[in-house]
N, C-alpha and C. Protein backbone atom coordinates (compact mmCIF):
# COMPACT_ATOMS: atom_id res chain seq x y z
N UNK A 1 38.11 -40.79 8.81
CA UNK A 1 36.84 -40.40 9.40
C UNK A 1 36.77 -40.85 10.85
N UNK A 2 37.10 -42.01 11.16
CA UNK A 2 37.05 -42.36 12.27
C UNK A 2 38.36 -41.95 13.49
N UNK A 3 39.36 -41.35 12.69
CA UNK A 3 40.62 -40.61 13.41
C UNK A 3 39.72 -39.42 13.91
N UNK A 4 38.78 -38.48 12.87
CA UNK A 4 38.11 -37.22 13.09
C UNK A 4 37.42 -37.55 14.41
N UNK A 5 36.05 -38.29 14.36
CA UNK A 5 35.23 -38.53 15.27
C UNK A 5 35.97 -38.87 16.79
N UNK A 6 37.10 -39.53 16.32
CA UNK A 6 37.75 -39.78 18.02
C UNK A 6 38.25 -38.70 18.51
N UNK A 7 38.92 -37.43 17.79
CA UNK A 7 39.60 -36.61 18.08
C UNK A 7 38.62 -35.67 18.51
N UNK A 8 37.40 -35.49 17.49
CA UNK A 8 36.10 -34.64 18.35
C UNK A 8 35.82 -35.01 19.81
N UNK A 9 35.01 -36.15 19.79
CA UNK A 9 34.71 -37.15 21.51
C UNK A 9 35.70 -36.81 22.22
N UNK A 10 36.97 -36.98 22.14
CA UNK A 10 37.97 -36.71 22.92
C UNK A 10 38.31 -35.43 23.58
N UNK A 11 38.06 -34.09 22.54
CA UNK A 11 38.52 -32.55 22.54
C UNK A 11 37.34 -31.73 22.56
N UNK A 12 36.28 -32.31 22.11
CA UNK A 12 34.49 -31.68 21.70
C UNK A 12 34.81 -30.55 23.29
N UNK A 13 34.50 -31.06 24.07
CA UNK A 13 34.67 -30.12 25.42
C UNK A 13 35.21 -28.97 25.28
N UNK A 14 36.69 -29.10 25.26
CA UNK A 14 37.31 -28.13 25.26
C UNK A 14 37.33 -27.16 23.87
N UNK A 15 36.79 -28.20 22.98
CA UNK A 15 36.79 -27.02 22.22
C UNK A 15 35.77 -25.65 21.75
N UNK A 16 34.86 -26.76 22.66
CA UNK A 16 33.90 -25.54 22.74
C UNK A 16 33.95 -24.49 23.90
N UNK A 17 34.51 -24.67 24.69
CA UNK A 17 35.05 -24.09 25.83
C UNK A 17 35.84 -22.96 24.62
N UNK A 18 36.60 -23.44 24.31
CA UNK A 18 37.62 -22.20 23.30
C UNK A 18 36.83 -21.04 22.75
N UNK A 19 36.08 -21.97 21.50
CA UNK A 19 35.15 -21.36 21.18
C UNK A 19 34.39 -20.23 21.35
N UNK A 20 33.81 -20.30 22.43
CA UNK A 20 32.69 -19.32 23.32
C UNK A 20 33.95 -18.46 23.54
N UNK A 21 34.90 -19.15 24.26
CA UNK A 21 35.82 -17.87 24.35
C UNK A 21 36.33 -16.72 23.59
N UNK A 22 36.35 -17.41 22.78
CA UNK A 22 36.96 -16.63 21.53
C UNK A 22 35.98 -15.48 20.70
N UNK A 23 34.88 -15.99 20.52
CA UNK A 23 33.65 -15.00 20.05
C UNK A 23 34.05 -13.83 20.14
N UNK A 24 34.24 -12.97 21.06
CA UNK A 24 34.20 -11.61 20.94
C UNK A 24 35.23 -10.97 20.11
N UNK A 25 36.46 -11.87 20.21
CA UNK A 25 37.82 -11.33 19.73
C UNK A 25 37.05 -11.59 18.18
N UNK A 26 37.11 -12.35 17.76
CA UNK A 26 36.44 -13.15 16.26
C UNK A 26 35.53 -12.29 15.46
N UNK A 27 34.51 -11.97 16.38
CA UNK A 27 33.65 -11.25 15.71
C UNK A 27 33.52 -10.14 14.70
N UNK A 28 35.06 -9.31 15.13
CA UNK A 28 34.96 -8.44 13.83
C UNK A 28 36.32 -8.74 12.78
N UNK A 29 36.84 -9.56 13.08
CA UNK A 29 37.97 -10.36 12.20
C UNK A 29 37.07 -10.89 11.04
N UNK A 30 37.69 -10.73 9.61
CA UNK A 30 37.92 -11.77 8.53
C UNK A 30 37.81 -13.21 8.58
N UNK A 31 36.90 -14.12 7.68
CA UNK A 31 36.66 -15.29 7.71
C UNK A 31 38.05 -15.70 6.72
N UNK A 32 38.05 -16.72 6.71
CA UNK A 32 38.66 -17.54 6.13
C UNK A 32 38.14 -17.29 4.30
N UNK A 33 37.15 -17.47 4.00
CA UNK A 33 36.66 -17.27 3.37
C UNK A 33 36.54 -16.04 2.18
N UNK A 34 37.03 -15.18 2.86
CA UNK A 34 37.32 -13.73 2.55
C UNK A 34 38.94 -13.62 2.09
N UNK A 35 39.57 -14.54 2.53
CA UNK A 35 41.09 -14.82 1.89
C UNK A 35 41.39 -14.69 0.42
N UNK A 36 41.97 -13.77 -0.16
CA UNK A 36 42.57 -13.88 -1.38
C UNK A 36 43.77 -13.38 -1.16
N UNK A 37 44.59 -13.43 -2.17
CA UNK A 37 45.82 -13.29 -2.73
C UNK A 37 46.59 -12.87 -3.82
N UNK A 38 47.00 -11.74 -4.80
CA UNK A 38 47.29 -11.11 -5.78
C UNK A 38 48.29 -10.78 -6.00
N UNK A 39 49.07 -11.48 -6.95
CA UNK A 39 50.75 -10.77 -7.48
C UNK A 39 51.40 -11.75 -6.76
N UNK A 40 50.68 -12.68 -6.47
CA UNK A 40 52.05 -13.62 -6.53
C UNK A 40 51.58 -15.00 -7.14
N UNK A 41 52.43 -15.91 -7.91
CA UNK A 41 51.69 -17.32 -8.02
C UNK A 41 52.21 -18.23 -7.45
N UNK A 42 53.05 -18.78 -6.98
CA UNK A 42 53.98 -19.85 -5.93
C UNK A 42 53.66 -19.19 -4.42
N UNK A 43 53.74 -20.49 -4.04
CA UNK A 43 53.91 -20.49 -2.23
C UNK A 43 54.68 -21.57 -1.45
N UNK A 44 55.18 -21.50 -0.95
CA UNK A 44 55.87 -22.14 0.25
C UNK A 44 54.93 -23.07 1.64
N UNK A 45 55.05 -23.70 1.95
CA UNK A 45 54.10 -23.54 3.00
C UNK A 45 55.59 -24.64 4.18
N UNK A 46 55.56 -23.66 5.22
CA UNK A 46 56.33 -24.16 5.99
C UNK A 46 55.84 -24.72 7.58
N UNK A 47 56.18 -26.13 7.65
CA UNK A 47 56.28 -26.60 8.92
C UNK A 47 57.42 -27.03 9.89
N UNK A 48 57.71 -27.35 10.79
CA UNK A 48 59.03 -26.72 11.71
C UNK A 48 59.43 -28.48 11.73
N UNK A 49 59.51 -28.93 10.56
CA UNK A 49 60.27 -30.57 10.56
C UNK A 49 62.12 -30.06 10.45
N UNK A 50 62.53 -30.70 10.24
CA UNK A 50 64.28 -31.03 10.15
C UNK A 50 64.74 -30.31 8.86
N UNK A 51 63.96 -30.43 7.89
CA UNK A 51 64.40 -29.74 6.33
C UNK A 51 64.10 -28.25 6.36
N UNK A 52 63.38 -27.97 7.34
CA UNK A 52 63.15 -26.29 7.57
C UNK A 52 64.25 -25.80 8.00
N UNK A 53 65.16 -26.23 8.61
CA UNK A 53 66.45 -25.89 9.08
C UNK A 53 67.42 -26.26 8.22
N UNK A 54 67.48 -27.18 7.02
CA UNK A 54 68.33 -27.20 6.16
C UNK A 54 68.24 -26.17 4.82
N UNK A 55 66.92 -25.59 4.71
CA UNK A 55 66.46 -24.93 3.62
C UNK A 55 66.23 -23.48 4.22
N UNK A 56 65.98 -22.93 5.35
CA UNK A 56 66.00 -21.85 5.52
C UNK A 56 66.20 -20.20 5.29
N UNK A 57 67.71 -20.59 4.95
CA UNK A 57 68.75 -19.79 4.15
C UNK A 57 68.27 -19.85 2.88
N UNK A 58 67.57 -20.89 1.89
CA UNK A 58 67.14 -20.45 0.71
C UNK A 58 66.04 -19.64 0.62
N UNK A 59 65.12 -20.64 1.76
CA UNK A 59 63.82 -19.96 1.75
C UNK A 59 63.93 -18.26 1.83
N UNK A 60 65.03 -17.80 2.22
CA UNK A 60 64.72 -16.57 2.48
C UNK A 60 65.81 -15.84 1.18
N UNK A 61 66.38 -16.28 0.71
CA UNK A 61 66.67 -15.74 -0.47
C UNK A 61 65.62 -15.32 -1.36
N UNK A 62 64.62 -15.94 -1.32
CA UNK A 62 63.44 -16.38 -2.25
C UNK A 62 62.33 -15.36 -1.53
N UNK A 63 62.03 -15.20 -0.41
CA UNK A 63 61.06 -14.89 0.24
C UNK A 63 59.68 -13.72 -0.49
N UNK A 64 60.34 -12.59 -1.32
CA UNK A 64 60.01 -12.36 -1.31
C UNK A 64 59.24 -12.04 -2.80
N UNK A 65 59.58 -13.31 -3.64
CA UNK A 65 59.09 -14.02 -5.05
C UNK A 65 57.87 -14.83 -4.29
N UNK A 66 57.39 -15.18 -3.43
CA UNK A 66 56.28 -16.22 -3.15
C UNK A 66 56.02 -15.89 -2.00
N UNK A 67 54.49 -16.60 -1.48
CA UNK A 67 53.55 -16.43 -0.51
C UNK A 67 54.40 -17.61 0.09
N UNK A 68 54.32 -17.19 1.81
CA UNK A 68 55.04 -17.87 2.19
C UNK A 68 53.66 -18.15 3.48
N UNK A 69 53.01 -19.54 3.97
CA UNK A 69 52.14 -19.82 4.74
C UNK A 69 53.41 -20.96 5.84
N UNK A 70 52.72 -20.57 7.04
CA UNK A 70 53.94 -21.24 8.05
C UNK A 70 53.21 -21.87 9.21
N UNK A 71 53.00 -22.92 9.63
CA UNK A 71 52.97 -23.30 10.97
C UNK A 71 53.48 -22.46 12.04
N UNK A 72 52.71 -22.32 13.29
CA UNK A 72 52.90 -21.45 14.40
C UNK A 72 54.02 -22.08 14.77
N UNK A 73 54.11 -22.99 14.78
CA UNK A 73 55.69 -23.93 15.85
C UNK A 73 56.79 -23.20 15.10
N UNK A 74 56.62 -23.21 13.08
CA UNK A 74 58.13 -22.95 12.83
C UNK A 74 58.63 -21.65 12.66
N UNK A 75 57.37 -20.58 13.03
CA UNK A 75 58.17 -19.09 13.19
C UNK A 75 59.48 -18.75 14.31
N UNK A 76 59.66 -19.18 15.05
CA UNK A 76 60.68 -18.62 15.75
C UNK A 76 62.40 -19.07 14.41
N UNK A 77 61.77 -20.15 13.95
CA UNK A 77 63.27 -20.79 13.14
C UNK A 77 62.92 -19.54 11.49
N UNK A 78 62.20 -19.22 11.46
CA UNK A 78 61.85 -18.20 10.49
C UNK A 78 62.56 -16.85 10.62
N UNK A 79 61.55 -16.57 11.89
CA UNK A 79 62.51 -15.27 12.50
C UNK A 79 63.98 -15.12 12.50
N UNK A 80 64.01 -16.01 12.98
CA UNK A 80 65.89 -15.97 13.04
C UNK A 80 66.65 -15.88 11.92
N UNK A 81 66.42 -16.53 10.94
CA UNK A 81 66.64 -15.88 9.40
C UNK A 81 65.97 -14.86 9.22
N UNK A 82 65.55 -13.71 9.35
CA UNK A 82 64.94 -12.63 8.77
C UNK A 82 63.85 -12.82 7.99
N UNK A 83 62.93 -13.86 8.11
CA UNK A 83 62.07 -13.96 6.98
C UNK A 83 60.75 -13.93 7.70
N UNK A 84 59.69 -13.20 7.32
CA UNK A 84 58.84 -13.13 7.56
C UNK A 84 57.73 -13.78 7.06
N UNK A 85 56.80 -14.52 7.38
CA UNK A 85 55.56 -15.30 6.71
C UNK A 85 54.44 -14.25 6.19
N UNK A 86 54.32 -14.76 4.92
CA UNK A 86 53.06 -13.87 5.17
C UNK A 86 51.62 -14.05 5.87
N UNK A 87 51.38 -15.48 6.05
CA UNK A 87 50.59 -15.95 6.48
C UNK A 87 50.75 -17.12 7.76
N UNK A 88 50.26 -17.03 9.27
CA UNK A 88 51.03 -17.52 10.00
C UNK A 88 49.52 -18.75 10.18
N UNK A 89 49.60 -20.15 10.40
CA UNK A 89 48.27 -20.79 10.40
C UNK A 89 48.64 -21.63 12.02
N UNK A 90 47.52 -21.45 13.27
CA UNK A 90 47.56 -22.20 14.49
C UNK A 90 46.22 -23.28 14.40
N UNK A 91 46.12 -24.08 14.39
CA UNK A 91 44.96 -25.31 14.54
C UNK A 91 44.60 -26.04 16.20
N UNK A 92 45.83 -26.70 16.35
CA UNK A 92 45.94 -27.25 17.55
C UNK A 92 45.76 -26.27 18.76
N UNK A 93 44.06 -26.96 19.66
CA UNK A 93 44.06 -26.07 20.90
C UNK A 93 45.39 -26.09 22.21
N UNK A 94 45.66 -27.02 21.95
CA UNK A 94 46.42 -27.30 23.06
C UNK A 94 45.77 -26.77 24.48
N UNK A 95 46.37 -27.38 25.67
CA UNK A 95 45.73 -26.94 26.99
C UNK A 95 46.45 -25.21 27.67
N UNK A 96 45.86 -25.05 28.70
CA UNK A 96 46.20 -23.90 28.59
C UNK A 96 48.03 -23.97 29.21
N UNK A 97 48.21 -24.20 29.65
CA UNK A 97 49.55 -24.26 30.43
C UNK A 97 50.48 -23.91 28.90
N UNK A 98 50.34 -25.22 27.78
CA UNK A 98 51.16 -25.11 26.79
C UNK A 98 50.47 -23.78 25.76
N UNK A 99 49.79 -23.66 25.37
CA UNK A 99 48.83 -22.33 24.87
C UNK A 99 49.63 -21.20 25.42
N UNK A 100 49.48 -21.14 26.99
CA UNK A 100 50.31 -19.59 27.77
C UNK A 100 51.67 -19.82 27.63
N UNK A 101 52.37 -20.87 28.18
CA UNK A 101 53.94 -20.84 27.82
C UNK A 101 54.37 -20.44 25.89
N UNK A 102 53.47 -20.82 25.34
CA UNK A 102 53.83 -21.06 23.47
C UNK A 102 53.55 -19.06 23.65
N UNK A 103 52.40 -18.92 24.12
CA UNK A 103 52.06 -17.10 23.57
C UNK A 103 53.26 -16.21 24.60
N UNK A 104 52.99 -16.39 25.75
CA UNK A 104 54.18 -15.48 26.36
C UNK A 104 55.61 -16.02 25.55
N UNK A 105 56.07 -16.52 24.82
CA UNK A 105 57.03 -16.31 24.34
C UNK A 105 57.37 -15.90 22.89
N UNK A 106 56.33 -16.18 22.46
CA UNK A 106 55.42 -15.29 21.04
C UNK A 106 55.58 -14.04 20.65
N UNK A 107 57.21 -13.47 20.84
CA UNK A 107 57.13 -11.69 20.58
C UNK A 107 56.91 -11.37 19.61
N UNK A 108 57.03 -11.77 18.76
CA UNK A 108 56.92 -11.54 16.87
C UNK A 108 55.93 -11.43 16.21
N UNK A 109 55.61 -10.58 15.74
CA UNK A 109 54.96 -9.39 14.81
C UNK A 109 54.90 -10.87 13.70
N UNK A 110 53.41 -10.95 13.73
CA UNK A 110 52.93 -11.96 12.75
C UNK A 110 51.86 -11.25 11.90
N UNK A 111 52.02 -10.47 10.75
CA UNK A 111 51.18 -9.88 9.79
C UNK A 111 49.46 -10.52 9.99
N UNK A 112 49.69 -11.79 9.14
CA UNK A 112 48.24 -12.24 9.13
C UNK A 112 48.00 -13.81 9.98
N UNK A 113 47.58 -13.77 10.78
CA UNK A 113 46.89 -14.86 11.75
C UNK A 113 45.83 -15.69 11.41
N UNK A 114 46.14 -16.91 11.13
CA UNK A 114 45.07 -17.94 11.12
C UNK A 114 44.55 -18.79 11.58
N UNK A 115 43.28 -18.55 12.67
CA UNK A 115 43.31 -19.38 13.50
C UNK A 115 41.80 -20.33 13.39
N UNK A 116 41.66 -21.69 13.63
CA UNK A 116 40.74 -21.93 14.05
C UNK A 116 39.77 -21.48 15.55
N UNK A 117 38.61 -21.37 15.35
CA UNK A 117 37.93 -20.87 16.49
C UNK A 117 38.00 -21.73 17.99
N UNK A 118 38.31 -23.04 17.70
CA UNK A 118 38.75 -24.00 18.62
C UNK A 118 39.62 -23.64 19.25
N UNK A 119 40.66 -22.61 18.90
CA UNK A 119 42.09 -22.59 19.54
C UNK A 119 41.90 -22.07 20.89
N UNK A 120 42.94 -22.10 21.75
CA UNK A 120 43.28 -21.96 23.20
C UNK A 120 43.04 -20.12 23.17
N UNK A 121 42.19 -19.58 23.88
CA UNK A 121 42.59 -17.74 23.62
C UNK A 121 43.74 -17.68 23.58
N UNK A 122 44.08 -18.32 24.55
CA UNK A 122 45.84 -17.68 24.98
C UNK A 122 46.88 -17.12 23.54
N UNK A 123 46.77 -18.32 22.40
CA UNK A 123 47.37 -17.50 21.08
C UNK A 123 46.58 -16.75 20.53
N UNK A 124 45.13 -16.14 21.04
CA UNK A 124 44.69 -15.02 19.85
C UNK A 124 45.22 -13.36 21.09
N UNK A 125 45.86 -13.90 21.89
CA UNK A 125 47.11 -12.34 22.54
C UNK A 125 48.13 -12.48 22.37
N UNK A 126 48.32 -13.38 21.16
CA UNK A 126 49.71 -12.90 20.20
C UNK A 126 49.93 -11.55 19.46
N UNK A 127 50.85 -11.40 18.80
CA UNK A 127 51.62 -9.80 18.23
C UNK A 127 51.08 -9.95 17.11
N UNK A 128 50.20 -10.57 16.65
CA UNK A 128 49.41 -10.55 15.30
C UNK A 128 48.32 -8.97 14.43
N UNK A 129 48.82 -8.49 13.79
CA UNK A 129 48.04 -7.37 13.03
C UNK A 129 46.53 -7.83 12.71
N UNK A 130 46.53 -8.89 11.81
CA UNK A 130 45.49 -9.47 11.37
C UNK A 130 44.94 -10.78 11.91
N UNK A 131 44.16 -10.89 12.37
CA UNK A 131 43.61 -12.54 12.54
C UNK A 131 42.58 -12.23 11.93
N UNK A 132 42.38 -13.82 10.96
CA UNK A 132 41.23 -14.77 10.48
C UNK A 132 41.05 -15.66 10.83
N UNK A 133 39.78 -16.07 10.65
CA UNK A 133 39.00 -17.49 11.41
C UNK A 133 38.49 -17.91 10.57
N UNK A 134 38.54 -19.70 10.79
CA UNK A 134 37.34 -20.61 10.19
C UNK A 134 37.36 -21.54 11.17
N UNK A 135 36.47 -22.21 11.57
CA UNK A 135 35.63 -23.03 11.85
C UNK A 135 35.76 -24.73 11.18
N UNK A 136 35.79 -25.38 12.64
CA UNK A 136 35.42 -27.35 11.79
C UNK A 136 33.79 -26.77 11.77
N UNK A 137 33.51 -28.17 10.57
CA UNK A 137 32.27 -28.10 10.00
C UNK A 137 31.34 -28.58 11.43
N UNK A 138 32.22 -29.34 12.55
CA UNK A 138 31.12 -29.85 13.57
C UNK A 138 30.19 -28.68 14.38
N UNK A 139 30.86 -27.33 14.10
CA UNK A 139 30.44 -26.45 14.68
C UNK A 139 29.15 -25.62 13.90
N UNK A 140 28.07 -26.13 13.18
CA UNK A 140 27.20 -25.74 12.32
C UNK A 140 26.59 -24.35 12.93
N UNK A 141 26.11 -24.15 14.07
CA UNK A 141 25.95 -23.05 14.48
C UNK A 141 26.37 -21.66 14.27
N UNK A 142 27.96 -21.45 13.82
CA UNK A 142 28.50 -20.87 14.19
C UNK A 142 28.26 -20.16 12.72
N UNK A 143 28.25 -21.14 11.55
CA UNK A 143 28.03 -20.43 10.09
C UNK A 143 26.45 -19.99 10.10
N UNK A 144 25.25 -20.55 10.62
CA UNK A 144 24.15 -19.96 10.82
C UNK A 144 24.28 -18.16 11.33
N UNK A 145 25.17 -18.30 12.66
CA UNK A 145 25.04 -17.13 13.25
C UNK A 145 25.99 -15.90 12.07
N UNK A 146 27.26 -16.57 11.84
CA UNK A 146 28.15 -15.57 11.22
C UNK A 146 28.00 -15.56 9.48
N UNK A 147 27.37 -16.27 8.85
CA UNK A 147 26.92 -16.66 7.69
C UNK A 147 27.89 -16.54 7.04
N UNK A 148 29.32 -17.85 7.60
CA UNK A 148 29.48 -18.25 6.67
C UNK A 148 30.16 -19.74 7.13
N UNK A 149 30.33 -20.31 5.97
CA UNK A 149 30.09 -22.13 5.66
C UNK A 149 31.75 -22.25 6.63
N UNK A 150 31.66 -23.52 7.07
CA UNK A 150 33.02 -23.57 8.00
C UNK A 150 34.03 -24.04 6.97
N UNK A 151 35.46 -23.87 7.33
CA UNK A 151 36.51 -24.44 7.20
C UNK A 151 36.46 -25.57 5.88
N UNK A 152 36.51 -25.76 4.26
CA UNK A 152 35.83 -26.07 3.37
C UNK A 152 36.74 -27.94 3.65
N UNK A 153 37.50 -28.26 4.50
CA UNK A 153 38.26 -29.35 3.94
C UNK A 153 38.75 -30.00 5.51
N UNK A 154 39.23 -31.07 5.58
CA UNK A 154 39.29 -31.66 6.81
C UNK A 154 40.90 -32.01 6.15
N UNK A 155 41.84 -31.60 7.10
CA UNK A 155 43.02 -31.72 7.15
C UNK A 155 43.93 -32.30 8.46
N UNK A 156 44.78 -33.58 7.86
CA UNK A 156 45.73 -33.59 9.38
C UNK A 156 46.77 -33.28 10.05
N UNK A 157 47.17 -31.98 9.35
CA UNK A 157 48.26 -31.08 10.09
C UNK A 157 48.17 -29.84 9.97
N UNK A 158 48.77 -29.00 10.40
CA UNK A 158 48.93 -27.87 10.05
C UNK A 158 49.26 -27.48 8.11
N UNK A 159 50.30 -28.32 8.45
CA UNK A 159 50.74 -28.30 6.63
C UNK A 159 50.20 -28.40 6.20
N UNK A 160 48.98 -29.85 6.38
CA UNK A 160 48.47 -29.84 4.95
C UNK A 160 46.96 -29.08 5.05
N UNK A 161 46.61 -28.36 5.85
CA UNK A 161 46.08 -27.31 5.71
C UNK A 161 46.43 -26.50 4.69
N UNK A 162 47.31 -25.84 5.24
CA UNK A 162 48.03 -24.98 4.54
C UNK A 162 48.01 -25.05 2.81
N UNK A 163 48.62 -26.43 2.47
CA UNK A 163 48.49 -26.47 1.48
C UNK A 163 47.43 -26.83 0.38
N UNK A 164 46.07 -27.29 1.31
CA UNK A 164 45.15 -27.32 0.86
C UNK A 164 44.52 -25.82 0.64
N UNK A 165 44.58 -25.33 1.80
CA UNK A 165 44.56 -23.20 1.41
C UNK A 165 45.13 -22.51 0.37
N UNK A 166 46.62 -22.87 0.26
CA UNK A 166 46.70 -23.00 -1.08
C UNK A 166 46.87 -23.10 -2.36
N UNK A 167 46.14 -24.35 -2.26
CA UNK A 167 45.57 -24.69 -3.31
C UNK A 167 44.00 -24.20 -3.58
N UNK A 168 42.84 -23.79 -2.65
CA UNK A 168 42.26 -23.43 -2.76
C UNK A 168 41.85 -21.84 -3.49
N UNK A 169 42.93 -21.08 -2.84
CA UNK A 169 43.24 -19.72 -3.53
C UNK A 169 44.11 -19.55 -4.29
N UNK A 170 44.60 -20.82 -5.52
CA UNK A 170 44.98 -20.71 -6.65
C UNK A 170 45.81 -20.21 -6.99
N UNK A 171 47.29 -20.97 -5.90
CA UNK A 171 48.30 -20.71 -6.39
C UNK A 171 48.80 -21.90 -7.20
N UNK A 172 49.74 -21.66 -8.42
CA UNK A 172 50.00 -22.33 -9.52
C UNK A 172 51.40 -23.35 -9.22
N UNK A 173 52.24 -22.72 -8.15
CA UNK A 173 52.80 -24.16 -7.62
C UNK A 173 53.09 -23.87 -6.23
N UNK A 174 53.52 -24.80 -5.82
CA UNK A 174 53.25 -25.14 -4.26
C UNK A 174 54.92 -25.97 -3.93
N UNK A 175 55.30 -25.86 -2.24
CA UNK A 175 56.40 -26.18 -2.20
C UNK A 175 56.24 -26.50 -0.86
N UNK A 176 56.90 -27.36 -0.02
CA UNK A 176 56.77 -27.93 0.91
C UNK A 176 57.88 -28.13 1.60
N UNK A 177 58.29 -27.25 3.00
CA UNK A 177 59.70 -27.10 3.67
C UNK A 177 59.09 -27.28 4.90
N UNK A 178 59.88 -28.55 5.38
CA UNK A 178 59.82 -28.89 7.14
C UNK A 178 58.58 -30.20 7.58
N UNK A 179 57.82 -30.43 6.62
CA UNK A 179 57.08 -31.37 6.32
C UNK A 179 57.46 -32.75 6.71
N UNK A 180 58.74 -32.95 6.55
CA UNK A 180 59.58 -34.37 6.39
C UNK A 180 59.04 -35.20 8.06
N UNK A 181 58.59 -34.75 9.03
CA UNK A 181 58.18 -35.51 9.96
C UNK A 181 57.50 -36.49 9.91
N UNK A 182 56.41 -36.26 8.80
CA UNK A 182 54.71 -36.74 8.56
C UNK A 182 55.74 -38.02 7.31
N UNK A 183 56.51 -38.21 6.93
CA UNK A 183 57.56 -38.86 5.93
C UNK A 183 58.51 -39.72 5.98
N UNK A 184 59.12 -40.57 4.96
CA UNK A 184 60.42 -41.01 5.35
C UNK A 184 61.11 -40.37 4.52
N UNK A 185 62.83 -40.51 4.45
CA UNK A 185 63.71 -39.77 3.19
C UNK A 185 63.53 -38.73 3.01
């Protein structure tokens, strides 16, 4: 709780700066909330640690038996194996310098986009078909105006987002590639 509150005080600015920015693009996009999933029960959820590069080659043997949810960092190591995410998740605003260098090099056709409303614009002019949004809960306004409840869970990475997502939309097992950073062994 007190990691949260420092990281708000610290970013609150800019992220509302994002925010406002972002509105228009947002507005007729899919909530978070509106997320389901059918015909498949396993998922993957990949972050761009050291074991994503040792497992890769399986992951994509497999790819297309399970929902595969990915951190924005580890698509390019995705791509390169032929495997496509089905679900791509960005959190971190980052400033703009790193935001524009990360999207201008961003060529890849990312099906479904998940972004928090905080994020930098610069990744919502990625090659994305679909973007969805949710919202931190600090932003209460934003579910008044768009009616609906923010972001249901407070998470500290991308991953475990991810795998709190899901777990939320009820997939029956769950698997974890590239993670090993946040770890030892």
């Amino acid at each position: 709780r007190i990691a949260n509150t420092n990281t708000a005080n610290r970013f609150g600015a800019s992220w509302s700066k994002n925010l406002l920015q972002n509105l228009p693009i947002i507005a007729k996009a899919p909530n978070l909330h509106q997320l389901s999933v059918k015909g498949v029960k396993d998922a993957v959820i990949v972050a761009s640690g050291p074991s994503l590069n040792k497992n890769v080659q399986t992951l994509a043997t497999i790819q297309d038996q399970v929902f595969i949810v990915a951190a924005l960092r580890s698509l390019q190591t995705l791509h390169d194996a032929n495997i496509k995410p089905d679900l791509v998740i960005q959190l971190d605003a980052e400033d703009d310098h790193v935001a524009r260098e990360f999207a201008n090099k961003l060529d890849i056709e990312i099906e479904n986009f998940l972004v928090e409303l905080t994020v930098n614009p610069w990744f919502l002019k990625s090659n994305a078909k679909n973007i969805i949004w949710s919202y931190p809960s600090i932003f209460g306004d934003i579910g008044t105006r768009f009616g609906v409840p923010p972001t249901p869970f407070d998470a500290p990475s991308v991953a475990i987002y991810g795998l709190t997502l899901c777990y939320l939309l009820g997939f029956e097992s769950l698997c974890f590639i590239g993670q090993d950073l946040a770890s030892s062994n």
